[in-house]
C-alpha atoms as a PDB file:
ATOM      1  CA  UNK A   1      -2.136 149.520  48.045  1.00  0.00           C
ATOM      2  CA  UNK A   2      -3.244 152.801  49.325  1.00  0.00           C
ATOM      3  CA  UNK A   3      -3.889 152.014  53.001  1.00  0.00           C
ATOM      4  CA  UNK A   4      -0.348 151.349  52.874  1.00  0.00           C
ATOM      5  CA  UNK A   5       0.096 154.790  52.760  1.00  0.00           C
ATOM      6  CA  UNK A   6      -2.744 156.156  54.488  1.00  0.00           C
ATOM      7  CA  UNK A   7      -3.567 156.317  58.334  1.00  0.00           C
ATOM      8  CA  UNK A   8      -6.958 155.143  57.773  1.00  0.00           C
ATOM      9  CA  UNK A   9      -9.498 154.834  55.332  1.00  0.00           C
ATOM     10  CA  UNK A  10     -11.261 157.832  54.477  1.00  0.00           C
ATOM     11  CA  UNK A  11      -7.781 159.413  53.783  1.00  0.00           C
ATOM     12  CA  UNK A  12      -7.250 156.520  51.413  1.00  0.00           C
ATOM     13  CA  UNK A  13     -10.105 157.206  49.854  1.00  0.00           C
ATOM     14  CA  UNK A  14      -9.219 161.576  49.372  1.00  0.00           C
ATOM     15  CA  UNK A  15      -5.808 160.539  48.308  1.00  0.00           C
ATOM     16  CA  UNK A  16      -7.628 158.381  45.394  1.00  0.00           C
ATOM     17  CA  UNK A  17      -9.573 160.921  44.438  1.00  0.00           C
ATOM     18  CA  UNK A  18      -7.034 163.716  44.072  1.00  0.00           C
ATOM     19  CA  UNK A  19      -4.593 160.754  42.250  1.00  0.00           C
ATOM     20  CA  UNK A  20      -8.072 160.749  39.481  1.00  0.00           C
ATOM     21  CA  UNK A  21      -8.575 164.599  39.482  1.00  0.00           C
ATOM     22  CA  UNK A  22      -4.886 164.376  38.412  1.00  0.00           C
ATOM     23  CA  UNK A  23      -3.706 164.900  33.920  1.00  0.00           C
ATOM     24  CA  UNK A  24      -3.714 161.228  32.909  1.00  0.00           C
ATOM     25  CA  UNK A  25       0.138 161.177  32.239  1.00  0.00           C
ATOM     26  CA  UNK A  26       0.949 162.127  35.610  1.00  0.00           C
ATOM     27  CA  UNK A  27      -1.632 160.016  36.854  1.00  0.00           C
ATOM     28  CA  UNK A  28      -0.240 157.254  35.486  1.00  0.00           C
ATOM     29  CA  UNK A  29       3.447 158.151  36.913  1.00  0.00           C
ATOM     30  CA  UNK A  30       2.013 158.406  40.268  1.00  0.00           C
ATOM     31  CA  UNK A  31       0.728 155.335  39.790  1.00  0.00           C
ATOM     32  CA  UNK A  32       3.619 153.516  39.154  1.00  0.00           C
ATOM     33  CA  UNK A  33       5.885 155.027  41.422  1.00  0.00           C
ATOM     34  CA  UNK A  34       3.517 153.626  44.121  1.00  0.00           C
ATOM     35  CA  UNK A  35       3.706 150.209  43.089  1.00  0.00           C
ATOM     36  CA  UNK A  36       7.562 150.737  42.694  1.00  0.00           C
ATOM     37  CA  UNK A  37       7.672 151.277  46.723  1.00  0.00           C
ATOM     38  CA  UNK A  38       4.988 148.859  47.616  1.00  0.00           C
ATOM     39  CA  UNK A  39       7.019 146.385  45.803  1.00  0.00           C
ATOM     40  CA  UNK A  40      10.017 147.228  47.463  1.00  0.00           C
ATOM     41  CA  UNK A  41       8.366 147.420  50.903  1.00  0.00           C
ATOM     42  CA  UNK A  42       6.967 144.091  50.674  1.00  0.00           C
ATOM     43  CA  UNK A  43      10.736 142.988  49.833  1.00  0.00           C
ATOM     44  CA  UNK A  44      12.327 144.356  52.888  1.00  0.00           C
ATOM     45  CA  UNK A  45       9.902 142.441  54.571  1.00  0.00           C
ATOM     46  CA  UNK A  46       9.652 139.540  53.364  1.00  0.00           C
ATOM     47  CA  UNK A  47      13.819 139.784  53.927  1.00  0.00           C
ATOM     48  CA  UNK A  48      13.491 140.632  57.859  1.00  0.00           C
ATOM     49  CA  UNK A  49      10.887 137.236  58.184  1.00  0.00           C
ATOM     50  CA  UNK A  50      13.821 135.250  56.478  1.00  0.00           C
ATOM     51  CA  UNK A  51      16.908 136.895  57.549  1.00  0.00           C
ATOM     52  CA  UNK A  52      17.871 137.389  61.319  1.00  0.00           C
ATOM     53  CA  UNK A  53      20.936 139.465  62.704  1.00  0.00           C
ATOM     54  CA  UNK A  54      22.694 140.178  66.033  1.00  0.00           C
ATOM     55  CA  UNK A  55      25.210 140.941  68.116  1.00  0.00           C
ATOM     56  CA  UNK A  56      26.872 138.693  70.406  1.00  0.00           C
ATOM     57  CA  UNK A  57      28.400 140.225  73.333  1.00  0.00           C
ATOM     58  CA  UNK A  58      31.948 140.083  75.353  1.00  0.00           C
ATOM     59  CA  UNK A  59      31.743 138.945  78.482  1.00  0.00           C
ATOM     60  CA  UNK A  60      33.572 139.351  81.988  1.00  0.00           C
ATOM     61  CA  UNK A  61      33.285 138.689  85.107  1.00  0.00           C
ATOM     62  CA  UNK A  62      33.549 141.547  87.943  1.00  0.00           C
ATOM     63  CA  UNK A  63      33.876 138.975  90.348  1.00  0.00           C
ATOM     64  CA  UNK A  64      34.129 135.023  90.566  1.00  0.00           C
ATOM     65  CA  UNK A  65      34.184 132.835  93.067  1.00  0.00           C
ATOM     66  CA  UNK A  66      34.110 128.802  93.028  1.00  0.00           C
ATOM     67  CA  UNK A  67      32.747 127.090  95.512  1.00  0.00           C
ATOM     68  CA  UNK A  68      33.071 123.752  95.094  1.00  0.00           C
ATOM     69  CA  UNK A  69      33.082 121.157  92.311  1.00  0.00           C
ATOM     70  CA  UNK A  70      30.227 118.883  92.168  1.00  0.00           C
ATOM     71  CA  UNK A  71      29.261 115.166  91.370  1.00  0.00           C
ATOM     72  CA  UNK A  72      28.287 115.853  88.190  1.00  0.00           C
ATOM     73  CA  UNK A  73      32.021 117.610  87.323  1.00  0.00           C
ATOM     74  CA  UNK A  74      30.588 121.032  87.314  1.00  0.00           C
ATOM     75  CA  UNK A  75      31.132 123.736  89.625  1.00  0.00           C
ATOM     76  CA  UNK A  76      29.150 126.051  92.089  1.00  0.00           C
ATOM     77  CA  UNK A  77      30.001 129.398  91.447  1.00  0.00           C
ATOM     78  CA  UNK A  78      28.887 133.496  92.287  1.00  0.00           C
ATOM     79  CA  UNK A  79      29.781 135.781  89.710  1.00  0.00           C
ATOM     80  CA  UNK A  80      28.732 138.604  88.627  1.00  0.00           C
ATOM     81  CA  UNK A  81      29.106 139.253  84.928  1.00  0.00           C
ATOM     82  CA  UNK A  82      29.306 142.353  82.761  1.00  0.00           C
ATOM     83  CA  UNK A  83      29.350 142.666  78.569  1.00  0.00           C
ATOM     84  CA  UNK A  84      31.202 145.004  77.068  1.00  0.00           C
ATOM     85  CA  UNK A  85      30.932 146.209  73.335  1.00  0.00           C
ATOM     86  CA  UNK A  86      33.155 143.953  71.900  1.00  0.00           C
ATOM     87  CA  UNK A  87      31.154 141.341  69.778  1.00  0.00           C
ATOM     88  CA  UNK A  88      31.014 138.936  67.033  1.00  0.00           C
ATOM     89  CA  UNK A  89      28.252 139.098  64.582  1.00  0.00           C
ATOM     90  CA  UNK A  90      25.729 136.692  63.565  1.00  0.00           C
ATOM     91  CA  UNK A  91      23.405 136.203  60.542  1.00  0.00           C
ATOM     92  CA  UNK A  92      21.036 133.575  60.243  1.00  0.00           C
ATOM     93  CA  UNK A  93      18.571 132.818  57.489  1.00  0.00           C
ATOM     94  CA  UNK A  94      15.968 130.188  56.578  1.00  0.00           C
ATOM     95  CA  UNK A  95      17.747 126.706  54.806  1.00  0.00           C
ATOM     96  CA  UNK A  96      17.415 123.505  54.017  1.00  0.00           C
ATOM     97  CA  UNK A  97      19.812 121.717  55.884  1.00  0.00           C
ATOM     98  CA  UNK A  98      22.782 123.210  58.524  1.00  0.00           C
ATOM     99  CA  UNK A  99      25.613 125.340  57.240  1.00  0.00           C
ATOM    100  CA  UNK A 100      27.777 127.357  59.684  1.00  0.00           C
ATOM    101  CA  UNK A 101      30.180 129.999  57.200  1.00  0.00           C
ATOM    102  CA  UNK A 102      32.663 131.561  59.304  1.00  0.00           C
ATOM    103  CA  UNK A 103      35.156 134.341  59.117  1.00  0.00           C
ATOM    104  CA  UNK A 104      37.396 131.695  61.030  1.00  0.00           C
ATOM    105  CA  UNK A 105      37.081 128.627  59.196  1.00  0.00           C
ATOM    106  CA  UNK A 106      38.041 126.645  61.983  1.00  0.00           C
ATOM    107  CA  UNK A 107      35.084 126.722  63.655  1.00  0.00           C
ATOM    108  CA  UNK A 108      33.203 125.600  60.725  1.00  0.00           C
ATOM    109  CA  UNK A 109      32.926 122.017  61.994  1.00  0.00           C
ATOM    110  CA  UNK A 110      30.316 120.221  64.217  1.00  0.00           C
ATOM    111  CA  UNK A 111      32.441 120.696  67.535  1.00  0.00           C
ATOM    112  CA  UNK A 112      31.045 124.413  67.383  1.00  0.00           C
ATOM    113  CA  UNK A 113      28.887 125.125  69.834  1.00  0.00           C
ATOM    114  CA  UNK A 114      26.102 126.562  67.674  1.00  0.00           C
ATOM    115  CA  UNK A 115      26.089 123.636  65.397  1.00  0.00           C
ATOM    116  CA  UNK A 116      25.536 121.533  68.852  1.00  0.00           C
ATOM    117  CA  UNK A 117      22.456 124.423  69.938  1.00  0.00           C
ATOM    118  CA  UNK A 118      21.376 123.789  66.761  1.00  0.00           C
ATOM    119  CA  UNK A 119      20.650 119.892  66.784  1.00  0.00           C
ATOM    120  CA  UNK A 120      18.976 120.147  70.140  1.00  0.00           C
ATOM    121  CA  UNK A 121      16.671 122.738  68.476  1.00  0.00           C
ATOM    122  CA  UNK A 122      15.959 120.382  66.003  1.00  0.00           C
ATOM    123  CA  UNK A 123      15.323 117.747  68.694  1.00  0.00           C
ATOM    124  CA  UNK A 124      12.837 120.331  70.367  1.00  0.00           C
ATOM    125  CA  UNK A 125      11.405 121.544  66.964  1.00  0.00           C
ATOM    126  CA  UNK A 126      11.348 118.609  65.032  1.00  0.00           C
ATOM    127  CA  UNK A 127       9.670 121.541  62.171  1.00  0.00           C
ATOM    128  CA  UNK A 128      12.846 123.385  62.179  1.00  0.00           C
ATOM    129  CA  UNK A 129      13.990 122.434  58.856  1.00  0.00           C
ATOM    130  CA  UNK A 130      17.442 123.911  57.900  1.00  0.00           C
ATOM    131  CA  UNK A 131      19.361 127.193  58.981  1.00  0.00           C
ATOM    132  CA  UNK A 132      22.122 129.071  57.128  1.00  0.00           C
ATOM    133  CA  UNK A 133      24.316 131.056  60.039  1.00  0.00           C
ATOM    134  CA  UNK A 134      26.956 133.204  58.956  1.00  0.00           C
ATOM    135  CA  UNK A 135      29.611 134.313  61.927  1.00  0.00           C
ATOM    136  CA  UNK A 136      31.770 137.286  61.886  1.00  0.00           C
ATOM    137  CA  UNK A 137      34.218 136.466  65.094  1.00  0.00           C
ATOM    138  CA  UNK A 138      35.709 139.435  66.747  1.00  0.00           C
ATOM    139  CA  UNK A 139      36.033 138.607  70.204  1.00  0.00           C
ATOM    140  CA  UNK A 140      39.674 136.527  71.215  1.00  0.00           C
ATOM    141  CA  UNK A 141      39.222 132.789  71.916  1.00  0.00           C
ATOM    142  CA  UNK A 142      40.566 131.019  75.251  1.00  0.00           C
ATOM    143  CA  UNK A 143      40.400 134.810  76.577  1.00  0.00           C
ATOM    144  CA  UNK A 144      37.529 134.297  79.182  1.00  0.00           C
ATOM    145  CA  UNK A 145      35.458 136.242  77.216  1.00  0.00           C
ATOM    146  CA  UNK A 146      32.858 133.895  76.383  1.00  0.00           C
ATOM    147  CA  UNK A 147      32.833 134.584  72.755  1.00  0.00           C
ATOM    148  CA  UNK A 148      31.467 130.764  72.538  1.00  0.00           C
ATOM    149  CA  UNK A 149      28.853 130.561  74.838  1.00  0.00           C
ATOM    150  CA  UNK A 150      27.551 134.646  73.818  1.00  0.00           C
ATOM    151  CA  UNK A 151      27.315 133.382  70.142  1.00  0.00           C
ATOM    152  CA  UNK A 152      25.488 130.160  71.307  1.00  0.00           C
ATOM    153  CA  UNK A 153      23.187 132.103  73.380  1.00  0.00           C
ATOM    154  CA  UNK A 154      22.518 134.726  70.384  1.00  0.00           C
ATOM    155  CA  UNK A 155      22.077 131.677  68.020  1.00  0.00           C
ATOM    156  CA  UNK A 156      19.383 129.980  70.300  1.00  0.00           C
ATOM    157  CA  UNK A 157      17.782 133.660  70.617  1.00  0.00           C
ATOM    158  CA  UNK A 158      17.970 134.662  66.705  1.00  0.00           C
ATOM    159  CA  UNK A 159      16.577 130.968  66.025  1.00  0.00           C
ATOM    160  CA  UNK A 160      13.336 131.702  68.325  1.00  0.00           C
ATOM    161  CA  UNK A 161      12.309 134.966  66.390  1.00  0.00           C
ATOM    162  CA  UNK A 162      13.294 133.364  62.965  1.00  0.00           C
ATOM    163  CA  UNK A 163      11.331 129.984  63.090  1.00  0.00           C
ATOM    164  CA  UNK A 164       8.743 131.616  66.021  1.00  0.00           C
ATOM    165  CA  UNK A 165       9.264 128.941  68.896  1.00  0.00           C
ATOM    166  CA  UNK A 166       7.288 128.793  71.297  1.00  0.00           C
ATOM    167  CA  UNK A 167       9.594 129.179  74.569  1.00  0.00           C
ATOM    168  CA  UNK A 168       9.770 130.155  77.865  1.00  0.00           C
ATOM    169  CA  UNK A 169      11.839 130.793  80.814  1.00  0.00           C
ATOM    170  CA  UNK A 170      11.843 126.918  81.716  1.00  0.00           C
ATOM    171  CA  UNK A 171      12.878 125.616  78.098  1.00  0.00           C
ATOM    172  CA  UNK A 172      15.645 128.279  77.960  1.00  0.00           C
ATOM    173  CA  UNK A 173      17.049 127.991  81.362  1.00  0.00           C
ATOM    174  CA  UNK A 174      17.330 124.146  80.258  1.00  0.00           C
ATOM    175  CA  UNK A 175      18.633 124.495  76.662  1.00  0.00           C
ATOM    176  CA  UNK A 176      21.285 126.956  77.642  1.00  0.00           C
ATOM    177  CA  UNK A 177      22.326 124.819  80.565  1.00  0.00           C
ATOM    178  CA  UNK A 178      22.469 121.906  78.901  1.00  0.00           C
ATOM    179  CA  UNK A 179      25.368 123.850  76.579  1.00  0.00           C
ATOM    180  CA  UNK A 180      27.534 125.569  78.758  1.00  0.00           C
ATOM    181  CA  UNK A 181      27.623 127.302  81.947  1.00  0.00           C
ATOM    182  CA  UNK A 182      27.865 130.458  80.543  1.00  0.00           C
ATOM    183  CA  UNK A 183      25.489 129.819  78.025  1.00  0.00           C
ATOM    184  CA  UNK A 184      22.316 131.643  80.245  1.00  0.00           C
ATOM    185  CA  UNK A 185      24.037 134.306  81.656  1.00  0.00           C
ATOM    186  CA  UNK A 186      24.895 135.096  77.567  1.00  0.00           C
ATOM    187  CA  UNK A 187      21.478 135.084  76.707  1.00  0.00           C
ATOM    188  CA  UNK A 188      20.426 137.805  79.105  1.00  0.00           C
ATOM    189  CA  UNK A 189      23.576 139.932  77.813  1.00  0.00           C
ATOM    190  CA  UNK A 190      23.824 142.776  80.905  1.00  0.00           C
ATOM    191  CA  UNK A 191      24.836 142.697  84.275  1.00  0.00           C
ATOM    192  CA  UNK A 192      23.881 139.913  86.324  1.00  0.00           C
ATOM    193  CA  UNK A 193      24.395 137.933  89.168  1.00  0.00           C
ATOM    194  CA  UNK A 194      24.620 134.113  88.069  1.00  0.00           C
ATOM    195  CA  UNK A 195      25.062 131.158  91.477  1.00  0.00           C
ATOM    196  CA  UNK A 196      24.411 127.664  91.520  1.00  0.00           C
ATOM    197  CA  UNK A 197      26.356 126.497  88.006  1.00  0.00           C
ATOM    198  CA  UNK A 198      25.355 129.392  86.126  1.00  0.00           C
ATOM    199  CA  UNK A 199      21.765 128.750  85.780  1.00  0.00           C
ATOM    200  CA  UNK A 200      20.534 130.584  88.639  1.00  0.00           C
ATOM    201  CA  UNK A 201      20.168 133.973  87.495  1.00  0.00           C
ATOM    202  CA  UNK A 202      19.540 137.759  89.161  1.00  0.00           C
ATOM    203  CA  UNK A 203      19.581 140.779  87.356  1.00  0.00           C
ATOM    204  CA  UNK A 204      21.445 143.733  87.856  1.00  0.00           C
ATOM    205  CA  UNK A 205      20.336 147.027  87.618  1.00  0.00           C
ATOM    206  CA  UNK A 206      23.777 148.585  86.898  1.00  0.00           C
ATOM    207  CA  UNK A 207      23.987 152.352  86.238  1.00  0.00           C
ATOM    208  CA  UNK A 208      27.851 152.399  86.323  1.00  0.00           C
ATOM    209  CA  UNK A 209      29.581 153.616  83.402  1.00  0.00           C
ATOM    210  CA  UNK A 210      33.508 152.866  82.862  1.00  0.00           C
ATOM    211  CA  UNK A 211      36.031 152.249  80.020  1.00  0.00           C
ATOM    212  CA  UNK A 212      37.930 148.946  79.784  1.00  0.00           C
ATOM    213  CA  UNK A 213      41.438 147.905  77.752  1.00  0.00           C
ATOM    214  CA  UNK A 214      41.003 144.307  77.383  1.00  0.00           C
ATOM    215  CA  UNK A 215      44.697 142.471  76.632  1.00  0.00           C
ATOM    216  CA  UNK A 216      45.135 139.555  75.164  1.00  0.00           C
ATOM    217  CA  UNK A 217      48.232 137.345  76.466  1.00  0.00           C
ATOM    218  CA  UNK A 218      50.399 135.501  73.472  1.00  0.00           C
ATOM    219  CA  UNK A 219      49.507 132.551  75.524  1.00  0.00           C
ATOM    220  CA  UNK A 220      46.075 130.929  75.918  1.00  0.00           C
ATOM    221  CA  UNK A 221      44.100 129.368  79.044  1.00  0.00           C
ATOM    222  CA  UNK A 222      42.256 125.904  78.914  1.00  0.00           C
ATOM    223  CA  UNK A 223      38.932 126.523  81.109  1.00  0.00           C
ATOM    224  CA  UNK A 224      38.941 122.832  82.116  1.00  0.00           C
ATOM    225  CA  UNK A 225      42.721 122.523  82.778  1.00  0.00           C
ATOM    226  CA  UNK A 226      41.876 125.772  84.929  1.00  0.00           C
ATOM    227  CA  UNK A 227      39.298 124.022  87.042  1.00  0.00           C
ATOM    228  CA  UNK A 228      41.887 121.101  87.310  1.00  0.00           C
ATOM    229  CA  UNK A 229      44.636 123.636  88.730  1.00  0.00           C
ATOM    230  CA  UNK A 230      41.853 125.594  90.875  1.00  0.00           C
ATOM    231  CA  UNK A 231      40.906 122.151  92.044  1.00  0.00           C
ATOM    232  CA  UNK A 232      43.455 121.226  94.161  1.00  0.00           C
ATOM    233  CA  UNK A 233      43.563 124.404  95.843  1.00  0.00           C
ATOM    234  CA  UNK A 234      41.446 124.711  99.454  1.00  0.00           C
ATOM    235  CA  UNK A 235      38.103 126.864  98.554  1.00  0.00           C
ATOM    236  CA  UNK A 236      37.743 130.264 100.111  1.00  0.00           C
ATOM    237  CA  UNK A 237      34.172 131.845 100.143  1.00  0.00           C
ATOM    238  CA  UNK A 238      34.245 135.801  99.820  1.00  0.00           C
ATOM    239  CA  UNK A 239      31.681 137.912 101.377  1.00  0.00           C
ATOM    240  CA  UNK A 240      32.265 141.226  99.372  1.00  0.00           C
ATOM    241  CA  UNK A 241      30.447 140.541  96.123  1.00  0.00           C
ATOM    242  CA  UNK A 242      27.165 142.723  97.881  1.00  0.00           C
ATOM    243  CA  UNK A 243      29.474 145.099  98.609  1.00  0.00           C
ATOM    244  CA  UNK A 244      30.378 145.103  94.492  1.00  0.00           C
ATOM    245  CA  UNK A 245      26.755 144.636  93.296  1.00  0.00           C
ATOM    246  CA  UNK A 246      25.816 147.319  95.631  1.00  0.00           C
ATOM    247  CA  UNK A 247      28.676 150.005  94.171  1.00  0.00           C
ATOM    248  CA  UNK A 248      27.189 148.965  90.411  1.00  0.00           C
ATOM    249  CA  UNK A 249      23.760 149.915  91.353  1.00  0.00           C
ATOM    250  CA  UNK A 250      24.823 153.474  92.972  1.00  0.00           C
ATOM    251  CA  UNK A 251      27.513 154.206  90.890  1.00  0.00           C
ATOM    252  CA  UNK A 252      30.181 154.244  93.475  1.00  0.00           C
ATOM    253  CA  UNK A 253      33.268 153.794  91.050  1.00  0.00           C
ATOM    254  CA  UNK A 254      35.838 154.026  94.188  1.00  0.00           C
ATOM    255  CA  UNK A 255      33.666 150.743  95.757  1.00  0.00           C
ATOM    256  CA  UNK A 256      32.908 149.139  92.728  1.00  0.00           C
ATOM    257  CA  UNK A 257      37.311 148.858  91.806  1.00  0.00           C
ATOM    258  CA  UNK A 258      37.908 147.979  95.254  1.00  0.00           C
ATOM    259  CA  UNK A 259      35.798 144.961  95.110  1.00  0.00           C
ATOM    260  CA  UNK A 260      36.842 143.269  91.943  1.00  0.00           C
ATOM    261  CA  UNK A 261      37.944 139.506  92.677  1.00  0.00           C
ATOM    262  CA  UNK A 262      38.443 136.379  90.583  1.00  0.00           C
ATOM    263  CA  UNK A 263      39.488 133.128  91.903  1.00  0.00           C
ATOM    264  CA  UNK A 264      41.510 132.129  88.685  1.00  0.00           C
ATOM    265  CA  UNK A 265      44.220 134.752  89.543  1.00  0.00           C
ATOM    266  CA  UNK A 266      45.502 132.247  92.013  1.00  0.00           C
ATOM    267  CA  UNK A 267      46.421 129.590  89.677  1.00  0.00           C
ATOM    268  CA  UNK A 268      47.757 131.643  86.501  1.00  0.00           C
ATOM    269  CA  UNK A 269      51.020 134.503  86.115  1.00  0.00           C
ATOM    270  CA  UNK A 270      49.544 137.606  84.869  1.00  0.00           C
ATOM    271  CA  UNK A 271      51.667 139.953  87.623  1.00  0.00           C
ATOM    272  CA  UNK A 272      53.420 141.768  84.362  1.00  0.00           C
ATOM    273  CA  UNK A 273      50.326 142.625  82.494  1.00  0.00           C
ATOM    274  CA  UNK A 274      48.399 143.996  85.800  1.00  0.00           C
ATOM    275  CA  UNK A 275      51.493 146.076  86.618  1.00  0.00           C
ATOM    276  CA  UNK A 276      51.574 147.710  82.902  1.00  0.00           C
ATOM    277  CA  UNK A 277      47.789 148.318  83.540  1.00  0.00           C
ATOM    278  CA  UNK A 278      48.695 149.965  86.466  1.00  0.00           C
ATOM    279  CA  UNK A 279      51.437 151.991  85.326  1.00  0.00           C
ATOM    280  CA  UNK A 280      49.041 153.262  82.995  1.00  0.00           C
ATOM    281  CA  UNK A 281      46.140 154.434  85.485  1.00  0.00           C
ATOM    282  CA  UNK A 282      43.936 151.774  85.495  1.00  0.00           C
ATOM    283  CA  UNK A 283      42.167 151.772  88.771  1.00  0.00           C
ATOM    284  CA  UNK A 284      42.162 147.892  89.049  1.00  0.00           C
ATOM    285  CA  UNK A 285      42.774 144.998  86.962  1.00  0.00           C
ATOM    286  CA  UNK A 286      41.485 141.295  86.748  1.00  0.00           C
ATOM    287  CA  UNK A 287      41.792 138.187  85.018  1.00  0.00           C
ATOM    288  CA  UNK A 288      38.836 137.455  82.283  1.00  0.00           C
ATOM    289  CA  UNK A 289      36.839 134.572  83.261  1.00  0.00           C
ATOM    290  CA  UNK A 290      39.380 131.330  83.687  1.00  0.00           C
ATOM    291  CA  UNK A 291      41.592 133.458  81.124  1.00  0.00           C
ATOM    292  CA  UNK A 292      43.780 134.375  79.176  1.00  0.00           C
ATOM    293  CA  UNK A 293      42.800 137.744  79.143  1.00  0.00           C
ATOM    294  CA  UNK A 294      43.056 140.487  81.610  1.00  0.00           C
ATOM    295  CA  UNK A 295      41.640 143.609  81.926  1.00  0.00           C
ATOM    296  CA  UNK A 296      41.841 147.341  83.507  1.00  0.00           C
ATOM    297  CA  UNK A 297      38.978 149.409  84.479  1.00  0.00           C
ATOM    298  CA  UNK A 298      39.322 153.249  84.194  1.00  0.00           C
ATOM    299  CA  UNK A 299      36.760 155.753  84.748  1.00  0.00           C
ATOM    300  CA  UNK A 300      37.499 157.978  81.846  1.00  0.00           C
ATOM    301  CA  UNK A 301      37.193 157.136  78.199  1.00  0.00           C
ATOM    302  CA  UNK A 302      40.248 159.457  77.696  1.00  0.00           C
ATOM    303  CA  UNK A 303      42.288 157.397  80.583  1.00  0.00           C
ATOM    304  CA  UNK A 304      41.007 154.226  78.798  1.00  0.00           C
ATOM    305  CA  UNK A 305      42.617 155.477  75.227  1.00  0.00           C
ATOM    306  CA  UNK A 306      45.659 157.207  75.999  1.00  0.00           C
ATOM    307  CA  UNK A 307      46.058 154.090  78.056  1.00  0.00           C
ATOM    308  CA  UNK A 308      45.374 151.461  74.933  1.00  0.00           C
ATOM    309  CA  UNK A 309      47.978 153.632  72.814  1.00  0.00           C
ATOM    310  CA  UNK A 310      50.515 152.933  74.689  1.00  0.00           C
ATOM    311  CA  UNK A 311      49.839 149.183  75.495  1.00  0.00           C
ATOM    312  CA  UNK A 312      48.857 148.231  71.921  1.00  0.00           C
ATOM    313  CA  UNK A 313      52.275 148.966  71.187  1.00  0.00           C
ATOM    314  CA  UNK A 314      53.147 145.687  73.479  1.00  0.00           C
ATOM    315  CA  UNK A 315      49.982 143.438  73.471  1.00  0.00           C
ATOM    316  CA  UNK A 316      46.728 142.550  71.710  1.00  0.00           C
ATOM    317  CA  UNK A 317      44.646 145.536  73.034  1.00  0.00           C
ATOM    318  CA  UNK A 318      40.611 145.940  72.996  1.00  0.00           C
ATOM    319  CA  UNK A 319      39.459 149.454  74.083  1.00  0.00           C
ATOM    320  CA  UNK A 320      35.645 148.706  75.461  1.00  0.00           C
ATOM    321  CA  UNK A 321      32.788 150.109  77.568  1.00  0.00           C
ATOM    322  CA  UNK A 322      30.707 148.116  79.466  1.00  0.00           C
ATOM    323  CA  UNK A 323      26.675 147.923  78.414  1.00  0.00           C
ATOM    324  CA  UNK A 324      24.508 149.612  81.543  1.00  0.00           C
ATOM    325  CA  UNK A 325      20.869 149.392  82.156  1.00  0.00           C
ATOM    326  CA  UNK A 326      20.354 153.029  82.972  1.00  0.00           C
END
């Protein structure tokens, strides 16, 4: 019980002896009031081995272009995606059998995506017993935000350090694939560049800093009946996403605005909410993912809030900051 105290040995041993040279009261005070933190210490513990937490990040996309649809019904894509720090929470402990308790008890059904993460775990890890997960959702749904697909990927990652699994790269390129297209992106959580479908991933060394308000329309946007609508539309590659990644990477704020593009703008009416962005200094605006929300980038945090006072008074309002790898 001592070395738990003690650097090493021999000062074990000199903090035992001065604990004996000590009146046998106190000695016996001392005594206990060590076991009364050892016993507490080996609580905490034990708690962190059975009880997992995180934070599951907002997503958007800086820019996003789609290529072309595929065989398969998915779509070839470039995009490079952000997080901001707007997040649901997630708890997960050790369990018996699956239980999902959620702040919106909608999602407490097996059509959620981390129920579905969860049974191809099990499929993986046949000695994956049980888990108890416990969602606080803060981030919009049908926004673009990716509040699915970021809690799926923090589920898959919280599951790995609870019950130990033994992945790599290969396993978790797969099992996030296999769940969403944003699903991988999600589980690296910072800037990145993500082609092919989504599972073709380069980091981002992003040392830009900037302020976001985030709006949430009344109305919300179906990612597959955006596709559909984006489908019939002739596909236009754009060339300026290296000038973007390039502005992230030398903090060129001027560059970076400039080059903000997402394909879904053409097939979806958000000219009102970009204009009130605009007549409140953002220095561009874009649509979140396949939507519904939208949001304005401004360079200043007090640009960003006197901005989100005045806006909250009309829409659903976030105030965020993106997440940089400085």
């Amino acid at each position: 019980m001592i070395l738990f105290f003690a650097p090493n040995n021999e000062e074990a041993i000199t903090i035992i002896e001065n604990v004996g040279r000590v009146n046998s009261p106190w000695r016996v005070i001392i005594f206990c009031l060590l076991i009364v933190i050892l016993l507490v210490y080996c609580f905490i513990s034990d708690y962190r081995n059975k009880v997992k937490k995180a934070k599951a990040y907002a997503k958007i996309n800086l820019f996003l272009n789609i290529l072309n649809k595929r065989k398969d019904g998915y779509h070839n894509l470039k995009s490079v995606f952000d997080f901001v720090d707007l997040y649901d929470e997630i708890t997960v402990s050790k369990s018996n059998h699956f239980k999902l308790i959620c702040s919106d008890k909608n999602l407490e059904n097996e059509d959620n995506i981390i129920y579905k993460a969860y049974v191809k775990l099990k499929e993986l890890f046949p000695e994956i017993k049980g888990v108890k997960v416990k969602l606080k959702k803060n981030i919009p749904m049908q926004a673009g935000l990716g509040g699915g697909s970021s809690d799926c990927a923090t589920f898959i990652s919280l599951m790995m350090d609870l019950y130990n699994l033994p992945f790599n790269n290969k396993y978790i390129k797969e099992l996030c694939s296999s769940l969403g297209a944003d699903v991988l992106p999600c589980y690296y959580s910072q800037t990145l560049l993500a082609e092919g479908i989504g599972d073709e991933i380069s980091l981002i060394k992003n040392k830009l800093d900037y302020y976001l308000v985030i709006i949430k329309p009344e109305f919300n946007c179906s990612t597959k009946e955006m596709y559909g609508e984006l489908d019939k539309k002739k596909r236009i590659q754009k060339k300026s996403i290296d000038k973007l990644i390039s502005a992230l990477k030398n903090k060129d704020f001027d560059t970076f605005t400039k080059y903000l593009y997402n394909d879904f703008e053409t097939v979806v009416n958000i000219s009102d909410i970009k204009k009130d962005l605009e007549n409140n200094k953002a220095s561009n605006s874009l649509l979140c993912g396949s939507g519904s929300c939208v949001f304005g980038i401004f360079k200043t945090k007090e640009d960003a809030q006197l901005a989100y006072n005045n806006l909250s008074q009309k829409y659903k309002c976030y105030l965020c900051k993106n997440k940089t790898t400085n």
